[in-house]
PDB file of N, CA and C in Angstrom:
ATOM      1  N   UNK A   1      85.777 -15.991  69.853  1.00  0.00           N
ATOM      2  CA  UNK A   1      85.246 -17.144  69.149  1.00  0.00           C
ATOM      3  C   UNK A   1      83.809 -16.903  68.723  1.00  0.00           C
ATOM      4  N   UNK A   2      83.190 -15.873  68.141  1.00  0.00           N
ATOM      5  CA  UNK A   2      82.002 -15.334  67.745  1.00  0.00           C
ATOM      6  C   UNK A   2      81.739 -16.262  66.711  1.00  0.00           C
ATOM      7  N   UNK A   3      82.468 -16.579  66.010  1.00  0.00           N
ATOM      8  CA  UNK A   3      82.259 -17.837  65.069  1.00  0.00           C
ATOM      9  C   UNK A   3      81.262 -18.780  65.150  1.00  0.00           C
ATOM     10  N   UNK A   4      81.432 -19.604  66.375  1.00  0.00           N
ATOM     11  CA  UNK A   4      80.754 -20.494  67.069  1.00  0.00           C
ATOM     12  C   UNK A   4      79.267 -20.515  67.016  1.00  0.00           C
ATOM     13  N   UNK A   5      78.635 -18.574  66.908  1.00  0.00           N
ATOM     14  CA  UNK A   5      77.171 -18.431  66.955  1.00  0.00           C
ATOM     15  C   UNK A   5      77.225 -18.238  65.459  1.00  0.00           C
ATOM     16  N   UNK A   6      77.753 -17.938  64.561  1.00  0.00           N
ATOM     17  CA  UNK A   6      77.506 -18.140  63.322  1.00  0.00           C
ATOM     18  C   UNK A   6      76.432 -19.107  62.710  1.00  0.00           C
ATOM     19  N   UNK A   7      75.158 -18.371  61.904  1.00  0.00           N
ATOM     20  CA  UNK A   7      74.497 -19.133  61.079  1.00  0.00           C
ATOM     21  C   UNK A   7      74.826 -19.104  59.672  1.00  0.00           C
ATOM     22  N   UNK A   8      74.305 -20.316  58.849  1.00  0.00           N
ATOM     23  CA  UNK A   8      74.582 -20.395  57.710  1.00  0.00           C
ATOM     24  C   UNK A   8      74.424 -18.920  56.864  1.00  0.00           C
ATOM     25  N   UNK A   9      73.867 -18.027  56.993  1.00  0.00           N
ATOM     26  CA  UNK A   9      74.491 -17.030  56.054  1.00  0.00           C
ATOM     27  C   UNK A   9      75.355 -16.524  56.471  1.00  0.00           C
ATOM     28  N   UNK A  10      75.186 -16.338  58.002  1.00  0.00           N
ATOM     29  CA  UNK A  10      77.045 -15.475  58.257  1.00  0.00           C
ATOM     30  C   UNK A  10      78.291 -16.422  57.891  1.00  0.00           C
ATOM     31  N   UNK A  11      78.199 -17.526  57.429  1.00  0.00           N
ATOM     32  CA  UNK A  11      79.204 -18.561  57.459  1.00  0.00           C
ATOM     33  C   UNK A  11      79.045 -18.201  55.679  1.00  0.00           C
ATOM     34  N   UNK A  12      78.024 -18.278  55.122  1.00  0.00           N
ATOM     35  CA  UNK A  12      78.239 -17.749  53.419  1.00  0.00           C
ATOM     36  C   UNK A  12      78.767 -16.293  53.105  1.00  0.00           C
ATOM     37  N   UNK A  13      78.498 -15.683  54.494  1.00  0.00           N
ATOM     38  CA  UNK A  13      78.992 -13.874  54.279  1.00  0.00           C
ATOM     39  C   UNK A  13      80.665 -14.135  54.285  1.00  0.00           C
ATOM     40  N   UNK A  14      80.932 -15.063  55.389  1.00  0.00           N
ATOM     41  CA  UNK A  14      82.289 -15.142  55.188  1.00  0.00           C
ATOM     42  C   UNK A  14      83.312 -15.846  54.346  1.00  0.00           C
ATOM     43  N   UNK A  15      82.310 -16.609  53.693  1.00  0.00           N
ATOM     44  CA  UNK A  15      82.978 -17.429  52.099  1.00  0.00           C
ATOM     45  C   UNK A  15      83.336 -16.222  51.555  1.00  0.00           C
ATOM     46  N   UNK A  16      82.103 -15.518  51.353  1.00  0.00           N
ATOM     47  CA  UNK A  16      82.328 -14.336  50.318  1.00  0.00           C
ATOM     48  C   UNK A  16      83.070 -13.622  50.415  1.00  0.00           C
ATOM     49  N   UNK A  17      83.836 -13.031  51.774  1.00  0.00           N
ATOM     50  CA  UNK A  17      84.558 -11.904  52.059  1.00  0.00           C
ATOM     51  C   UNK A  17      86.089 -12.486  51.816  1.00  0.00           C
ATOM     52  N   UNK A  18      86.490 -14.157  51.388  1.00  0.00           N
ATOM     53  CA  UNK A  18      87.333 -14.471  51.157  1.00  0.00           C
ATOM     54  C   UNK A  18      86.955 -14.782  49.448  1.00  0.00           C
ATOM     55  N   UNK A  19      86.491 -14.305  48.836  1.00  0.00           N
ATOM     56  CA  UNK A  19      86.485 -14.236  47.429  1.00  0.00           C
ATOM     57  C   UNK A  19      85.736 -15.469  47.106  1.00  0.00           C
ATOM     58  N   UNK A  20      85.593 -16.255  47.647  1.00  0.00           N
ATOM     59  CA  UNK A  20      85.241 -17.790  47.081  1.00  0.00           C
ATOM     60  C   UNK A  20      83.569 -17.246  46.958  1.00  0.00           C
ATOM     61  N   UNK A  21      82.578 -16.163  46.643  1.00  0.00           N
ATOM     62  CA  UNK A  21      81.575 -16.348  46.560  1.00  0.00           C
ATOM     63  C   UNK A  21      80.852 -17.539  46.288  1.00  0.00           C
ATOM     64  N   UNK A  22      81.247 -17.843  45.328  1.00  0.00           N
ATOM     65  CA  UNK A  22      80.880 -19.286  44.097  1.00  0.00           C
ATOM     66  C   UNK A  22      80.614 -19.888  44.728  1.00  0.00           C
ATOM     67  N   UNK A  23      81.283 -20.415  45.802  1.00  0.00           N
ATOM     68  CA  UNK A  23      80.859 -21.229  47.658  1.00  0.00           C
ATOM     69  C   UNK A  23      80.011 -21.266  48.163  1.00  0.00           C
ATOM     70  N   UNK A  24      79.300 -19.891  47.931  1.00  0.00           N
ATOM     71  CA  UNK A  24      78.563 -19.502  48.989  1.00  0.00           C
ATOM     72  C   UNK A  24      77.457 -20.701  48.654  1.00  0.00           C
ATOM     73  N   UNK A  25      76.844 -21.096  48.441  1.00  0.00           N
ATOM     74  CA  UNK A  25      75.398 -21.865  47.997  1.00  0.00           C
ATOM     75  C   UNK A  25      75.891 -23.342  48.601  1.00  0.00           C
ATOM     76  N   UNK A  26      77.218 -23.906  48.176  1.00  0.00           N
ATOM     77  CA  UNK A  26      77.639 -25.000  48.923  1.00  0.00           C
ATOM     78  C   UNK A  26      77.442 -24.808  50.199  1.00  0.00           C
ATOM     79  N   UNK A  27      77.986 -23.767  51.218  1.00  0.00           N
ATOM     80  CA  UNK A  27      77.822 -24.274  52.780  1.00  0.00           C
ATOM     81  C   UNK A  27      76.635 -23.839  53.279  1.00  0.00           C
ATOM     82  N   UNK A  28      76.368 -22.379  52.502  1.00  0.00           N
ATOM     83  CA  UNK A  28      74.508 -22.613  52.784  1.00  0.00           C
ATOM     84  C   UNK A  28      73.615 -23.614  52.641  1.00  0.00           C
ATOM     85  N   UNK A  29      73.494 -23.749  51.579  1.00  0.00           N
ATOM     86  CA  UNK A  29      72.159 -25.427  50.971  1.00  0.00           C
ATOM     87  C   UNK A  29      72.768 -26.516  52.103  1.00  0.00           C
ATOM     88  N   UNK A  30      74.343 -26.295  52.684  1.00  0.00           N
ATOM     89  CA  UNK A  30      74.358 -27.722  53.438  1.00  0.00           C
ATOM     90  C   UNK A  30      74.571 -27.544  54.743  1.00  0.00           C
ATOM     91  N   UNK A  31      73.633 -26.502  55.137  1.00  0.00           N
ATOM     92  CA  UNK A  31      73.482 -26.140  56.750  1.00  0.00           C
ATOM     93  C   UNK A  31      74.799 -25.636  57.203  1.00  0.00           C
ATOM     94  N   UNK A  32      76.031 -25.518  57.095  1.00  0.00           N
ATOM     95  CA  UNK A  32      77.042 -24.987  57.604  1.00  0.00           C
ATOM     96  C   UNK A  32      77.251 -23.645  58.330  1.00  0.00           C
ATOM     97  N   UNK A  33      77.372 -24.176  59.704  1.00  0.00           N
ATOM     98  CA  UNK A  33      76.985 -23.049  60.891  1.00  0.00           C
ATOM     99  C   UNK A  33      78.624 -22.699  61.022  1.00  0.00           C
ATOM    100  N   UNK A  34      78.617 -22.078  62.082  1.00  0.00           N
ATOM    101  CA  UNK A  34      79.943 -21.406  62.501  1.00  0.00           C
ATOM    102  C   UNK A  34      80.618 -23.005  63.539  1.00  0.00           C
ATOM    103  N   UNK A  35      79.378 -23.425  63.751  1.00  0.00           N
ATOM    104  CA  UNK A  35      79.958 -25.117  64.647  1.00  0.00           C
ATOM    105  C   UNK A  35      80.594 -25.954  63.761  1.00  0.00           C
ATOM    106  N   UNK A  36      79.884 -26.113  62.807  1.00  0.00           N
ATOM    107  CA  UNK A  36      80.230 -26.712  61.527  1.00  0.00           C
ATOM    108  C   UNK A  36      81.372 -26.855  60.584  1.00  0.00           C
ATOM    109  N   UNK A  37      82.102 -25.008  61.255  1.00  0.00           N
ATOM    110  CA  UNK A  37      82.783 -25.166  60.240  1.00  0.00           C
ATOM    111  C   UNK A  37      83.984 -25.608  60.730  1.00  0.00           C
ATOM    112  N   UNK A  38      83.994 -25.961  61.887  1.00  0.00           N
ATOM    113  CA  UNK A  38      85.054 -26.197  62.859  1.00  0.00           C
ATOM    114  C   UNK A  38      85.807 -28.104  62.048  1.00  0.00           C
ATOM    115  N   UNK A  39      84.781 -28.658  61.385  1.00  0.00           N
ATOM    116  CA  UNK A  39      84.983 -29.913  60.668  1.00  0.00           C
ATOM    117  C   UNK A  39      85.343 -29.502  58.886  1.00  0.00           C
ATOM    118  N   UNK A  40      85.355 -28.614  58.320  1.00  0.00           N
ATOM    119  CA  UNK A  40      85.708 -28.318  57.145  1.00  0.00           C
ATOM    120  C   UNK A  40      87.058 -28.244  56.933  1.00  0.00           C
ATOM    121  N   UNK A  41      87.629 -29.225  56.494  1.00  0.00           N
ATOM    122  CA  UNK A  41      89.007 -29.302  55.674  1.00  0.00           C
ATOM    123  C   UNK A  41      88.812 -30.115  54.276  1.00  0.00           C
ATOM    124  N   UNK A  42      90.005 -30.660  54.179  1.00  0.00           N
ATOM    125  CA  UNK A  42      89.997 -31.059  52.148  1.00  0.00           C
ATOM    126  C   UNK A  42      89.186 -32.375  52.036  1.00  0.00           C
ATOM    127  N   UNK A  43      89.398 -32.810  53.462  1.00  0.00           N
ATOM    128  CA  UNK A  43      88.242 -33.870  53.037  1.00  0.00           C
ATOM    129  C   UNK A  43      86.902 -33.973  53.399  1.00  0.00           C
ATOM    130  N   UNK A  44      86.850 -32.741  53.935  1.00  0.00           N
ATOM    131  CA  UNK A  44      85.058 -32.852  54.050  1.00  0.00           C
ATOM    132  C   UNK A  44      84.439 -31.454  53.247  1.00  0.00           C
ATOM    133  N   UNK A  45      85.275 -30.945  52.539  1.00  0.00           N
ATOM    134  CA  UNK A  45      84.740 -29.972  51.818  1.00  0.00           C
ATOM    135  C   UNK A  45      84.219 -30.709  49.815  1.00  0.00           C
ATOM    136  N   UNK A  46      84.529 -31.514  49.408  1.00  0.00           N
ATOM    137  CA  UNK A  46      84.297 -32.115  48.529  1.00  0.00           C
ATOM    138  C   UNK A  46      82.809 -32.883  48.624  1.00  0.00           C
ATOM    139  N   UNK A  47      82.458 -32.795  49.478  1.00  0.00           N
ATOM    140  CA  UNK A  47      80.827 -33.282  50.430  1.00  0.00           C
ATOM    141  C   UNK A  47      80.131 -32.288  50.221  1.00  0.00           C
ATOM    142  N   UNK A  48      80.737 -30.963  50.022  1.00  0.00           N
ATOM    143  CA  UNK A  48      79.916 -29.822  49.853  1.00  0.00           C
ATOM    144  C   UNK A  48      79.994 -29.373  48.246  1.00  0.00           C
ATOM    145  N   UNK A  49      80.527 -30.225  47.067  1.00  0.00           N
ATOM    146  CA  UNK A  49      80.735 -29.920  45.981  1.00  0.00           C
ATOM    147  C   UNK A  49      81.969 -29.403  45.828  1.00  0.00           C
ATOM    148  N   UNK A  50      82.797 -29.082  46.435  1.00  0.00           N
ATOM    149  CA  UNK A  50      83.944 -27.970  46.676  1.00  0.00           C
ATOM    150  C   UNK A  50      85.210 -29.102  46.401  1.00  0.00           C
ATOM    151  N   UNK A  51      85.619 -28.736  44.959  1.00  0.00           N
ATOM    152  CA  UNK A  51      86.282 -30.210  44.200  1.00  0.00           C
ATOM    153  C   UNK A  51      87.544 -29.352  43.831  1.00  0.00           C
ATOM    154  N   UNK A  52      87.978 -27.683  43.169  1.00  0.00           N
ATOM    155  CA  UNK A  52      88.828 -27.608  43.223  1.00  0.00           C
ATOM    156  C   UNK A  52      90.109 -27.549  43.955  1.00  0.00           C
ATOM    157  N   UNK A  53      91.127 -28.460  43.995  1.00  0.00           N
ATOM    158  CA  UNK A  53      92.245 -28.507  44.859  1.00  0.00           C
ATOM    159  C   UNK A  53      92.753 -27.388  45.682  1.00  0.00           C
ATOM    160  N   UNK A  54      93.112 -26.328  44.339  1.00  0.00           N
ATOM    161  CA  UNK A  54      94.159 -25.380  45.017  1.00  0.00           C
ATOM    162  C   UNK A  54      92.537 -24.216  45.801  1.00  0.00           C
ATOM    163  N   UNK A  55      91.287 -24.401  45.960  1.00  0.00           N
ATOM    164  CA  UNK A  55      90.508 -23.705  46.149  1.00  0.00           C
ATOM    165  C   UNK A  55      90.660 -24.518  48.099  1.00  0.00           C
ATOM    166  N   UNK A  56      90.426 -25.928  47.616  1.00  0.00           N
ATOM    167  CA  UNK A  56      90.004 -26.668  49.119  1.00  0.00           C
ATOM    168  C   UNK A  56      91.251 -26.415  49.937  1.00  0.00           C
ATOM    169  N   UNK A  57      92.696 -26.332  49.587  1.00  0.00           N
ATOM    170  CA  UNK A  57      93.534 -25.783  50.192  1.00  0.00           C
ATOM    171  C   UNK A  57      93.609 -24.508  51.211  1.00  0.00           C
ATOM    172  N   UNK A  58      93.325 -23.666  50.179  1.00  0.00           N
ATOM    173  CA  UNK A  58      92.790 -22.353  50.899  1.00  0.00           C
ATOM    174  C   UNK A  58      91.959 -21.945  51.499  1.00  0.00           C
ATOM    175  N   UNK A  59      90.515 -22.060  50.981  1.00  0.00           N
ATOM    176  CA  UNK A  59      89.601 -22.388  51.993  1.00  0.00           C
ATOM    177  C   UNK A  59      90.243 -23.538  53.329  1.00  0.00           C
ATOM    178  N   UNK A  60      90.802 -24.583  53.455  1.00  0.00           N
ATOM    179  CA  UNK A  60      90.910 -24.698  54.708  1.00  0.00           C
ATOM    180  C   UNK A  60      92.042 -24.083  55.229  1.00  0.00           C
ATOM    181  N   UNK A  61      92.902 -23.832  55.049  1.00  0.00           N
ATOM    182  CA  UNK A  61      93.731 -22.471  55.604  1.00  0.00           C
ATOM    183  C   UNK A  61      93.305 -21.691  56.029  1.00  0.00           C
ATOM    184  N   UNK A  62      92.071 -20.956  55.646  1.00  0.00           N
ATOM    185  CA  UNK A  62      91.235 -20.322  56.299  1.00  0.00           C
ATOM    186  C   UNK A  62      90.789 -20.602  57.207  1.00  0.00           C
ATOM    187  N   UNK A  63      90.004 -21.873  57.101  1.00  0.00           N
ATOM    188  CA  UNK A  63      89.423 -22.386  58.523  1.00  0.00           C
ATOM    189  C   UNK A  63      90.080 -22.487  59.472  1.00  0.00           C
ATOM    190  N   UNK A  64      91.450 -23.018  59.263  1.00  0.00           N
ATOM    191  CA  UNK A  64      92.288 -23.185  60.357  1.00  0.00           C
ATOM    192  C   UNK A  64      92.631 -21.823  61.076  1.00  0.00           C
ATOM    193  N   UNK A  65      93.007 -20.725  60.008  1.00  0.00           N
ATOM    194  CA  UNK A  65      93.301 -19.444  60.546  1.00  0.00           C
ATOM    195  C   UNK A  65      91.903 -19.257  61.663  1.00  0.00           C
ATOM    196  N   UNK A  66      90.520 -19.229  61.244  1.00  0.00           N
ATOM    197  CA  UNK A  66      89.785 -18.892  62.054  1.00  0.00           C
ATOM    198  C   UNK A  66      89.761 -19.382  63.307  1.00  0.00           C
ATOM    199  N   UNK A  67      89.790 -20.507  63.145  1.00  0.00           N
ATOM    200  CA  UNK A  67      90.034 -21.187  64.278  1.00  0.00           C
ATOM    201  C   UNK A  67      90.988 -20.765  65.388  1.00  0.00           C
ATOM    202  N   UNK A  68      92.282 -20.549  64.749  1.00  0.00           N
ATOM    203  CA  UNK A  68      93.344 -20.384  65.417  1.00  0.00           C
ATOM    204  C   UNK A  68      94.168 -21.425  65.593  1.00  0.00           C
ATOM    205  N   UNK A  69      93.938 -22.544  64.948  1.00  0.00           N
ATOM    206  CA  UNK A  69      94.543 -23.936  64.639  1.00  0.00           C
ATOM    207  C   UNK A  69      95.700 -23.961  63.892  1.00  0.00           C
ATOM    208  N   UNK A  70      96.546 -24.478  64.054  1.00  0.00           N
ATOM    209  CA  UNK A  70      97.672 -24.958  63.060  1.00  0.00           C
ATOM    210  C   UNK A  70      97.481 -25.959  62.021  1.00  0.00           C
ATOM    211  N   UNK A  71      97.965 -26.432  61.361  1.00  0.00           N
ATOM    212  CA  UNK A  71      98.288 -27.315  60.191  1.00  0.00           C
ATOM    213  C   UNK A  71      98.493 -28.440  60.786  1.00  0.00           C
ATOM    214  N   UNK A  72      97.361 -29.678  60.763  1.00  0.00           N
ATOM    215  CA  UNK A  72      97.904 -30.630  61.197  1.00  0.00           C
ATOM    216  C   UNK A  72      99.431 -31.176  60.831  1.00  0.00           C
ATOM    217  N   UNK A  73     100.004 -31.618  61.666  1.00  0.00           N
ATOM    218  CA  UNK A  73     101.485 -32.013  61.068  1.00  0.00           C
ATOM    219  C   UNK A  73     100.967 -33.942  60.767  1.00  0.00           C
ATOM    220  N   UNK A  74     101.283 -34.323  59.869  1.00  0.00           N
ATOM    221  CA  UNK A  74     100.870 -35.376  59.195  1.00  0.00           C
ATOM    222  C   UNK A  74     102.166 -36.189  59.350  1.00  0.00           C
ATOM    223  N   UNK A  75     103.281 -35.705  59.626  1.00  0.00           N
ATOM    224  CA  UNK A  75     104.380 -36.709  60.362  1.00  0.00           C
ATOM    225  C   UNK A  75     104.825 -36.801  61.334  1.00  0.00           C
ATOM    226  N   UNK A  76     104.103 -36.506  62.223  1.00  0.00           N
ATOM    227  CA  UNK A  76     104.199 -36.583  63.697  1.00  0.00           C
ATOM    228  C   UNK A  76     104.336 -37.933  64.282  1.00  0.00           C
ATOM    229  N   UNK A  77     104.601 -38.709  65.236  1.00  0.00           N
ATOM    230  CA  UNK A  77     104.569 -39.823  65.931  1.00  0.00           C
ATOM    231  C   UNK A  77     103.404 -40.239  66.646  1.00  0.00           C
ATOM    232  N   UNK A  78     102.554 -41.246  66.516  1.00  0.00           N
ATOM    233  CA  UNK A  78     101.783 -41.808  67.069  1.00  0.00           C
ATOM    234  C   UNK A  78     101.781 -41.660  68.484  1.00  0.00           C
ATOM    235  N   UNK A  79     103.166 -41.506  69.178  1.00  0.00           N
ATOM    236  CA  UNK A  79     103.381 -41.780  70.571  1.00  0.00           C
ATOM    237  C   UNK A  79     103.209 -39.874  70.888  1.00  0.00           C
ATOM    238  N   UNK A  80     103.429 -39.291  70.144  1.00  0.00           N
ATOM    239  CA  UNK A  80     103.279 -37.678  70.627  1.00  0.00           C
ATOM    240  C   UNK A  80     101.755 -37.503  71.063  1.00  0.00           C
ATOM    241  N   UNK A  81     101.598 -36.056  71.232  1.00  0.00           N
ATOM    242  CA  UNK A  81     100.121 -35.620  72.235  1.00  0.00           C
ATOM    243  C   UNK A  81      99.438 -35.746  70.341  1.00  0.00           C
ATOM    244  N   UNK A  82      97.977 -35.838  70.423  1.00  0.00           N
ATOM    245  CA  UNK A  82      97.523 -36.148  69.097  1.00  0.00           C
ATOM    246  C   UNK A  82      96.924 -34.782  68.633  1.00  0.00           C
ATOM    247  N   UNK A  83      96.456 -33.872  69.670  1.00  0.00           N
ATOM    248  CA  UNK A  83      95.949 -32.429  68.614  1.00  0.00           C
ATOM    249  C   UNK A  83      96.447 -31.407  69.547  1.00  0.00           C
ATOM    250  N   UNK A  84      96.683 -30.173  69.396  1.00  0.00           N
ATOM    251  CA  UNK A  84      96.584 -28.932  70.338  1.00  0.00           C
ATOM    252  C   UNK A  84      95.786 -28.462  71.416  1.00  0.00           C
ATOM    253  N   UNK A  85      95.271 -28.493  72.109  1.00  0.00           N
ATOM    254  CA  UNK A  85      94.571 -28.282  72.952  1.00  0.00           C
ATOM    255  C   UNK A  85      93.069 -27.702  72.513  1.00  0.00           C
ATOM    256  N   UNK A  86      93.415 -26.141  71.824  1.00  0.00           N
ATOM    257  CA  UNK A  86      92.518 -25.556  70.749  1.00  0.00           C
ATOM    258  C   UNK A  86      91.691 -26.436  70.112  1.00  0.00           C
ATOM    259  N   UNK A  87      92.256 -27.252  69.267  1.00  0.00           N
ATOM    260  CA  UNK A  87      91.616 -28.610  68.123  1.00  0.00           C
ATOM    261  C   UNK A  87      90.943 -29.136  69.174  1.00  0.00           C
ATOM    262  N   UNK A  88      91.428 -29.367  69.863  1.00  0.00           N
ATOM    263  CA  UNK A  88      90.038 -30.863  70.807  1.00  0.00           C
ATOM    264  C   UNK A  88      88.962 -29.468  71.231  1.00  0.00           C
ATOM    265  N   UNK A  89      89.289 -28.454  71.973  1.00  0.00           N
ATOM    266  CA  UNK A  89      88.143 -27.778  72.651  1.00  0.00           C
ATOM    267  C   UNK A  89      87.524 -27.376  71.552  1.00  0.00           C
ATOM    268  N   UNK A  90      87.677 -26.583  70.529  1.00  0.00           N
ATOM    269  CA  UNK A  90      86.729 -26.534  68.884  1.00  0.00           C
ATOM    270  C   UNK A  90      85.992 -28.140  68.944  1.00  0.00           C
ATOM    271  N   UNK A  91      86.587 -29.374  68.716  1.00  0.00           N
ATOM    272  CA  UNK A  91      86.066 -30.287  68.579  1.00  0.00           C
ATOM    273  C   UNK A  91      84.985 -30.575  69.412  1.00  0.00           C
ATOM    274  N   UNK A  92      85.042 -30.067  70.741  1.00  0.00           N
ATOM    275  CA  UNK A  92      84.323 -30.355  71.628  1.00  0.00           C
ATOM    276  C   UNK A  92      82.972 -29.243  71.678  1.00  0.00           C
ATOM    277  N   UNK A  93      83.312 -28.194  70.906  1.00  0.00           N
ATOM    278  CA  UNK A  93      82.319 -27.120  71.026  1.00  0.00           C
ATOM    279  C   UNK A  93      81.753 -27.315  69.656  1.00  0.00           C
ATOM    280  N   UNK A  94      82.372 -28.102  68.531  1.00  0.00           N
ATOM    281  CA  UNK A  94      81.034 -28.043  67.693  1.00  0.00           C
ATOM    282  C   UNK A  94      80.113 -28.974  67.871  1.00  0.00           C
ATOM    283  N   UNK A  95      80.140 -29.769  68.934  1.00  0.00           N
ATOM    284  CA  UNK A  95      78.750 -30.360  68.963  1.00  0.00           C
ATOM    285  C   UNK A  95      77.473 -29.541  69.552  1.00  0.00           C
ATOM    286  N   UNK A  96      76.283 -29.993  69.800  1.00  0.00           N
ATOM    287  CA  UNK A  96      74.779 -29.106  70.306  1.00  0.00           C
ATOM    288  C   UNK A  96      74.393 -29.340  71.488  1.00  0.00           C
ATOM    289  N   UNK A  97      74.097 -29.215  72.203  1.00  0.00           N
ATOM    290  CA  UNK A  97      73.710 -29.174  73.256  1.00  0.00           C
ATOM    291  C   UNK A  97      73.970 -28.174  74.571  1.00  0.00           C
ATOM    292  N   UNK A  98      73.402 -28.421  75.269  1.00  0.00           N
ATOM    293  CA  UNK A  98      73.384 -27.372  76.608  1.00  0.00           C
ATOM    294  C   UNK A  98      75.074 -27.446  77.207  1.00  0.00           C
ATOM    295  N   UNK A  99      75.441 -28.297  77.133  1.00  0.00           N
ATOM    296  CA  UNK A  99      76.887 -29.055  77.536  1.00  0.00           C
ATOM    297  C   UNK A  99      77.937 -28.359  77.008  1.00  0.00           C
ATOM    298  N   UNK A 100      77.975 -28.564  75.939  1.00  0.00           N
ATOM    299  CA  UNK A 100      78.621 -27.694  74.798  1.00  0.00           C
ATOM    300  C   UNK A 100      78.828 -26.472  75.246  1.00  0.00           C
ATOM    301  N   UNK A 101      76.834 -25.611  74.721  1.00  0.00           N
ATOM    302  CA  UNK A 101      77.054 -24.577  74.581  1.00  0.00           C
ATOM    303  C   UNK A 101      77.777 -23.748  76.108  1.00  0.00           C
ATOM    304  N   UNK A 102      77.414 -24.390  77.080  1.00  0.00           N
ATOM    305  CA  UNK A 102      78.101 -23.782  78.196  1.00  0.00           C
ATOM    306  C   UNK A 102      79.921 -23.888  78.749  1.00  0.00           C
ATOM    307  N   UNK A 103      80.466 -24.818  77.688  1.00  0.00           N
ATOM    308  CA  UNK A 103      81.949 -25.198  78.091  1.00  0.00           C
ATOM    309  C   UNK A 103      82.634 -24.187  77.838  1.00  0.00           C
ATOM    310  N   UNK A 104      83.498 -23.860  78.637  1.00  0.00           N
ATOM    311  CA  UNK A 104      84.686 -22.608  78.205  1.00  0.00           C
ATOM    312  C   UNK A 104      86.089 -23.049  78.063  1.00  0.00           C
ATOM    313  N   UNK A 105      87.094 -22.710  77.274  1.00  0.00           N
ATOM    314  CA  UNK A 105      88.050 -22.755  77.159  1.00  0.00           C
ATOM    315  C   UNK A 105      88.876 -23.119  78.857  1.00  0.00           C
ATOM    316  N   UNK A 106      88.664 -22.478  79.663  1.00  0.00           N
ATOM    317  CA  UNK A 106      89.174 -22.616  80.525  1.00  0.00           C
ATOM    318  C   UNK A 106      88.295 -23.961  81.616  1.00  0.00           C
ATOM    319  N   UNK A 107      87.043 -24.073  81.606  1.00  0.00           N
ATOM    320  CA  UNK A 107      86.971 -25.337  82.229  1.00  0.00           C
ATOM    321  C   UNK A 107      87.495 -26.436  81.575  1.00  0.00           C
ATOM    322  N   UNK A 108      87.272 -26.357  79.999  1.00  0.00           N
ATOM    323  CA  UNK A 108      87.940 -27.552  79.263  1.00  0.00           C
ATOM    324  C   UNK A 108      88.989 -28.034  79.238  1.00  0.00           C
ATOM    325  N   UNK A 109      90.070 -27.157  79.806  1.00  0.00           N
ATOM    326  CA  UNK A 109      91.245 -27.315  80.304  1.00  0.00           C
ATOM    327  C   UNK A 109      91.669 -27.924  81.557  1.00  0.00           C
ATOM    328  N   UNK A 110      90.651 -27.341  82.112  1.00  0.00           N
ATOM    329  CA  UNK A 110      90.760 -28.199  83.717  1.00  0.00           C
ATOM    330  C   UNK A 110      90.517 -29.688  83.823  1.00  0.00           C
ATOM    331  N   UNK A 111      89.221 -29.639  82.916  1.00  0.00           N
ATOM    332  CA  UNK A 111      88.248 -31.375  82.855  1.00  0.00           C
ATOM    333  C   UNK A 111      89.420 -32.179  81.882  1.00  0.00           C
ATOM    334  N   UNK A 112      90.505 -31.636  81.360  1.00  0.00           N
ATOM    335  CA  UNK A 112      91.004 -32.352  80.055  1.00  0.00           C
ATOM    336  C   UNK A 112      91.850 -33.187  81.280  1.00  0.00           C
ATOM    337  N   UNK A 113      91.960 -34.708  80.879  1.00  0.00           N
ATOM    338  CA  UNK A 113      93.124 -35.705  81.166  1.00  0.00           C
ATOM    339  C   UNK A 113      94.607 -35.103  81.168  1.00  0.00           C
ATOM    340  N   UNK A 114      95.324 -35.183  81.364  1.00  0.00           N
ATOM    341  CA  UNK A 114      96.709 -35.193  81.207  1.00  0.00           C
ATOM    342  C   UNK A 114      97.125 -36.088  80.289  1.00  0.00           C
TER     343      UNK A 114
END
């Protein structure tokens, strides 16, 4: 998860290495860290100027790949578990602090509810 220490140019190095250069200035100019990018999908990439469809698609496919996340399933049941395990601990690691930066996959698992 090296991602995580990602600063905004390594997060524009890696726009670029997926072709989207043109990008690059969107997640730079808007602070987008490797924490950051853990919140980039179709609807928060249009915040960053990033308006073509079949572009915001892919780009978040990407993200998700980085992540290691799946595709939210969007017809799932209310009554099912609500994210993957992965999704909440990303969620939980892109915030700042000392808290954060020290949580591991494996305590987060332990501290997680049932």
């Amino acid at each position: 998860m090296a991602f995580l220490h990602w600063n905004c140019e390594d997060v524009g190095k890696w726009i670029e290495s997926l072709g989207y250069s043109h990008y690059t200035a969107c997640f730079v100019e808007n602070g987008i860290t490797g924490r950051k990018l853990i919140h980039m999908n179709c609807r928060t990439l249009p915040k960053l100027g990033i308006t073509d469809f079949e572009d915001m698609k892919a780009i978040s496919a990407h993200v998700r790949e980085l992540l290691g996340v799946s595709e939210p399933l969007w017809g799932r049941s209310l009554a099912e578990h609500p994210r993957d395990d992965m999704g909440l601990f990303l969620e939980r690691k892109s915030r700042t602090g000392e808290r954060a930066d020290a949580l591991t996959l494996t305590q987060f698992l332990k501290e997680r509810p049932c």
